[in-house]
Protein backbone atom coordinates (compact mmCIF):
# COMPACT_ATOMS: atom_id res chain seq x y z
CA UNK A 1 -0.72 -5.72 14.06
CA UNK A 2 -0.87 -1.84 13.98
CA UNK A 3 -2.75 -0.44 11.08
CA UNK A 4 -4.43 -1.03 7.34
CA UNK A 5 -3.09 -2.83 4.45
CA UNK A 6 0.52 -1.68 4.15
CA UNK A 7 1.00 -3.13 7.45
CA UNK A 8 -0.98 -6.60 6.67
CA UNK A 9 1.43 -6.55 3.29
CA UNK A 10 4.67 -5.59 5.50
CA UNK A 11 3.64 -8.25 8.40
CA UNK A 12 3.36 -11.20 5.23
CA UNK A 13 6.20 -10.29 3.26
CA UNK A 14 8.65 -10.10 6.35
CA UNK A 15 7.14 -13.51 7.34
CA UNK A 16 7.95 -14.65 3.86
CA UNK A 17 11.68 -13.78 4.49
CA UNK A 18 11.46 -10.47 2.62
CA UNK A 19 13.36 -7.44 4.10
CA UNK A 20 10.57 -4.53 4.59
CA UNK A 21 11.07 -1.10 3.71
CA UNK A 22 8.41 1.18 4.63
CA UNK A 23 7.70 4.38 2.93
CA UNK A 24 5.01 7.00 4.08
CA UNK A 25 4.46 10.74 3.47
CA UNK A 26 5.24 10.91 7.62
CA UNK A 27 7.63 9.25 9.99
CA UNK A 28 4.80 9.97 12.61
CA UNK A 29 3.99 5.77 13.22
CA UNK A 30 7.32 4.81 11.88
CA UNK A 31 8.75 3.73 15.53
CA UNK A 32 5.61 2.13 16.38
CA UNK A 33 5.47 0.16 13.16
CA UNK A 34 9.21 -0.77 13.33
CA UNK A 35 8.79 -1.97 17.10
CA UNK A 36 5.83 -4.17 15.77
CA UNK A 37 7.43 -5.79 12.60
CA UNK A 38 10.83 -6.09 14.92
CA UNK A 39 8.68 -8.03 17.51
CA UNK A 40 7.84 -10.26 15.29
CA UNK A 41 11.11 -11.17 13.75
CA UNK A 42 10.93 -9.24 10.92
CA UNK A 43 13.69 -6.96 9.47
CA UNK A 44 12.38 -3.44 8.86
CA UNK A 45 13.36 0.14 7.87
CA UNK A 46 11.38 3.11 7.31
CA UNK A 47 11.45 5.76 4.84
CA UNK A 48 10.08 9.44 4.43
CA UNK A 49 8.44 10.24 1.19
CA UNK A 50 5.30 11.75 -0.31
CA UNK A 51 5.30 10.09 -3.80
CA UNK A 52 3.92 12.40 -5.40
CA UNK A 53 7.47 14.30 -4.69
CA UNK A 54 9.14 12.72 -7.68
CA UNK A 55 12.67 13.38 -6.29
CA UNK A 56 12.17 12.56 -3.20
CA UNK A 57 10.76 9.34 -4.02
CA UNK A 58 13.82 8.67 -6.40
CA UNK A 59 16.17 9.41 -3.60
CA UNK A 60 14.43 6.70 -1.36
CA UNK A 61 14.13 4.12 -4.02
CA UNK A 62 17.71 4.56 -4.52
CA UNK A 63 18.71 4.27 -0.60
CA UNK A 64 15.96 1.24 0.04
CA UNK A 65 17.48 -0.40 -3.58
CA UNK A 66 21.14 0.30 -2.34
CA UNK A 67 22.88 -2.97 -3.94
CA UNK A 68 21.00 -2.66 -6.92
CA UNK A 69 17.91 -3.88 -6.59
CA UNK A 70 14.64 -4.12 -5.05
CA UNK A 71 12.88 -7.50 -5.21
CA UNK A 72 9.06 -6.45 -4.71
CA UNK A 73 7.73 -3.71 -4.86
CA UNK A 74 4.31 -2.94 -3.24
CA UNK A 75 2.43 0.77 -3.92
CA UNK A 76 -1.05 1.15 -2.02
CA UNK A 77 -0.62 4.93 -0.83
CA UNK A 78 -3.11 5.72 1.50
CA UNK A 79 -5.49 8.76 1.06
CA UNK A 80 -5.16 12.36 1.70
CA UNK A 81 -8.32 13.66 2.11
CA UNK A 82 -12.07 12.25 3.73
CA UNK A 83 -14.11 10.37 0.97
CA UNK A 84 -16.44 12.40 -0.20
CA UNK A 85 -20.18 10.66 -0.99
CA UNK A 86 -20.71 9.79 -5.02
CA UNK A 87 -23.33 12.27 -4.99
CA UNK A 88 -20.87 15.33 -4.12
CA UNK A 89 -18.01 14.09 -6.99
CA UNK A 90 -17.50 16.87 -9.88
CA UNK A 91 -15.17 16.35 -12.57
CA UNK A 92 -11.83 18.26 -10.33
CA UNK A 93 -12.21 15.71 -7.45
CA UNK A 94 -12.51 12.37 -9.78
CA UNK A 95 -9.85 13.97 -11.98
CA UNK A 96 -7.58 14.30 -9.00
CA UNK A 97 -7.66 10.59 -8.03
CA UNK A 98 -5.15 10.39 -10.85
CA UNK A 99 -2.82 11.76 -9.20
CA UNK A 100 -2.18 8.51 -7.84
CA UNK A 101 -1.48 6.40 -10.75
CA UNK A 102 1.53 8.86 -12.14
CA UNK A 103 3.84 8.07 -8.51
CA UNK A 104 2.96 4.42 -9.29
CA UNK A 105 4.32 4.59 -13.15
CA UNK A 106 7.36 6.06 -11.04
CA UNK A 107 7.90 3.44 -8.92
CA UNK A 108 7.53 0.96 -11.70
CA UNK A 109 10.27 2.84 -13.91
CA UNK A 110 13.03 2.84 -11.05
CA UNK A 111 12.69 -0.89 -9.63
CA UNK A 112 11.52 -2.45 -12.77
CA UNK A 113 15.26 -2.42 -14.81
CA UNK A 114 16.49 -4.43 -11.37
CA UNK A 115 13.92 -6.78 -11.63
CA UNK A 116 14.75 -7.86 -15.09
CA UNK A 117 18.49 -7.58 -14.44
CA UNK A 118 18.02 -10.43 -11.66
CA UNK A 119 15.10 -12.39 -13.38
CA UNK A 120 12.83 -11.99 -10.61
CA UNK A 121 10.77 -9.85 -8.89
CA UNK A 122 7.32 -8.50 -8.27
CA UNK A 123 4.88 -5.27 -8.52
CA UNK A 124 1.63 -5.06 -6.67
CA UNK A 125 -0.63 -2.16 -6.68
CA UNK A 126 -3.52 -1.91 -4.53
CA UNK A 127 -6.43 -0.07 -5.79
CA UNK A 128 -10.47 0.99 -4.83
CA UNK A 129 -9.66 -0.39 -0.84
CA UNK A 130 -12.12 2.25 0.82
CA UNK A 131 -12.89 -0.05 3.31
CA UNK A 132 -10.18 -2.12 3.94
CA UNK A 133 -10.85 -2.80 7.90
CA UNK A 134 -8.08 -1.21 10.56
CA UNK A 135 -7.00 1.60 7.33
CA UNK A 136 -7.03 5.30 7.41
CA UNK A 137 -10.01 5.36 5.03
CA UNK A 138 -11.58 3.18 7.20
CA UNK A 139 -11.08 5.59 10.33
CA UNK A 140 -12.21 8.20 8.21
CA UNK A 141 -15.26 6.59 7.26
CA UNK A 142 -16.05 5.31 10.68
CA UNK A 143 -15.69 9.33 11.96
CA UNK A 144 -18.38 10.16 9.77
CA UNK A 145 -20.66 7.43 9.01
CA UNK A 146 -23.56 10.27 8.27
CA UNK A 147 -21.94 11.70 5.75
CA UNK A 148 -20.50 8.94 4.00
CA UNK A 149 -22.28 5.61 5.05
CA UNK A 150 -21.60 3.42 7.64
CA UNK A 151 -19.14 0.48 6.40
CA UNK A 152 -20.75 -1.55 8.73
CA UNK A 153 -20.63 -5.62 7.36
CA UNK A 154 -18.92 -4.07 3.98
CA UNK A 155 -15.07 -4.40 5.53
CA UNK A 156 -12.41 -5.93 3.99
CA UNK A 157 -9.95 -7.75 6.42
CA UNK A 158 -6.49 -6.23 5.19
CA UNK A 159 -4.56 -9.59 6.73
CA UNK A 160 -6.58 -11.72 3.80
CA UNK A 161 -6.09 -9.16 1.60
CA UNK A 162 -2.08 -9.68 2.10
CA UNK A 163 -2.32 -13.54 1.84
CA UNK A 164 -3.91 -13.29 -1.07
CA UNK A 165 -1.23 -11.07 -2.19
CA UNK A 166 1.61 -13.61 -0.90
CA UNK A 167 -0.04 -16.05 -2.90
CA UNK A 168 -0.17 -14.38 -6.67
CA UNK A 169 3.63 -13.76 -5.75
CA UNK A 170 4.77 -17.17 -5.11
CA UNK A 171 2.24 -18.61 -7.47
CA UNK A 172 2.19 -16.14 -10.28
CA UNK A 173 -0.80 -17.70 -11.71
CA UNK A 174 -2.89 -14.40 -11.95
CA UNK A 175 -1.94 -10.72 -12.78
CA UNK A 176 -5.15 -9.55 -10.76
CA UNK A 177 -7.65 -10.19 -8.17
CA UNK A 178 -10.83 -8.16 -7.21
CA UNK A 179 -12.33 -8.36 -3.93
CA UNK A 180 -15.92 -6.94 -3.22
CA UNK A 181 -16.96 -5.57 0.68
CA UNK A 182 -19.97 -5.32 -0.99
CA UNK A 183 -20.52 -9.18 -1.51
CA UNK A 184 -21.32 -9.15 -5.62
């Protein structure tokens, strides 16, 4: 499997007989990704969208949620910019990892009414993954370890991270679960 954590989530939902929709800010790995999840049985489209486009987003909720509704709905987006180290952060850069959450609040108001219509459904948000193994923040740390530290034996293996995902779905039994690459 190609990839971080959206990937991991797309490979376990589509082996839990879930039709994947991918959306990314670039169709630049779409093929690859769609070849992968295809190999392995699993039925797969890809979308174009930065979600912090509003419309745009809309417009691909709408297309992916074409019969009315969208059963699960994952948001993990994946960064933007390097990490910076704690010890360069001013107010601007924190402040700006809230950009994030608005999209998400988004995604929630558009697939949520469908949800409830049917009954069923799920949201899951992933959130403070920095060094989820095989992801772009991962490469990013990896291409600088000087600068930012070396995640060396502080990884988190994006495949578990799925599984565990799979399981609050079909168990509901928890609204949250907090992993630690730091092992506290």
């Amino acid at each position: 499997m190609c990839s971080g954590l959206g990937m991991s989530m797309a490979w376990r939902f589509g082996r839990g007989g879930f039709r994947v929709a991918l959306v990314s800010r670039s169709a630049a790995r779409h093929g690859t990704y769609l070849r992968d999840l295809a190999s392995l049985g699993i039925d797969a489209t890809a979308h174009t969208a930065d979600v912090t486009d509003r419309d745009r987003l809309r417009s691909v909720l709408a297309e992916i949620g074409w019969d009315g509704s969208i059963a699960l709905a994952y948001y993990g987006p994946g960064p933007t910019q390097q990490p910076i180290p704690i010890t360069e952060m001013d107010m601007a850069t924190a402040q700006s990892a809230f950009e994030w959450v608005w999209p998400a609040v988004d995604v929630v108001r558009e697939v949520l009414p469908g949800m409830l219509d049917d009954g069923d459904g799920g949201l899951l948000f992933a959130g403070g993954l920095s060094s989820v193994e095989r992801g772009e923040i991962h490469a990013m740390v990896t291409a600088d370890p000087q600068r930012i530290g070396s995640p060396d034996g502080h990884t988190l293996d994006p495949d578990r991270l799925a599984d565990t995902a799979w399981g609050m779905y079909r168990t509901r039994d928890r609204a949250e679960e907090v992993f630690d690459a730091f092992g506290g």
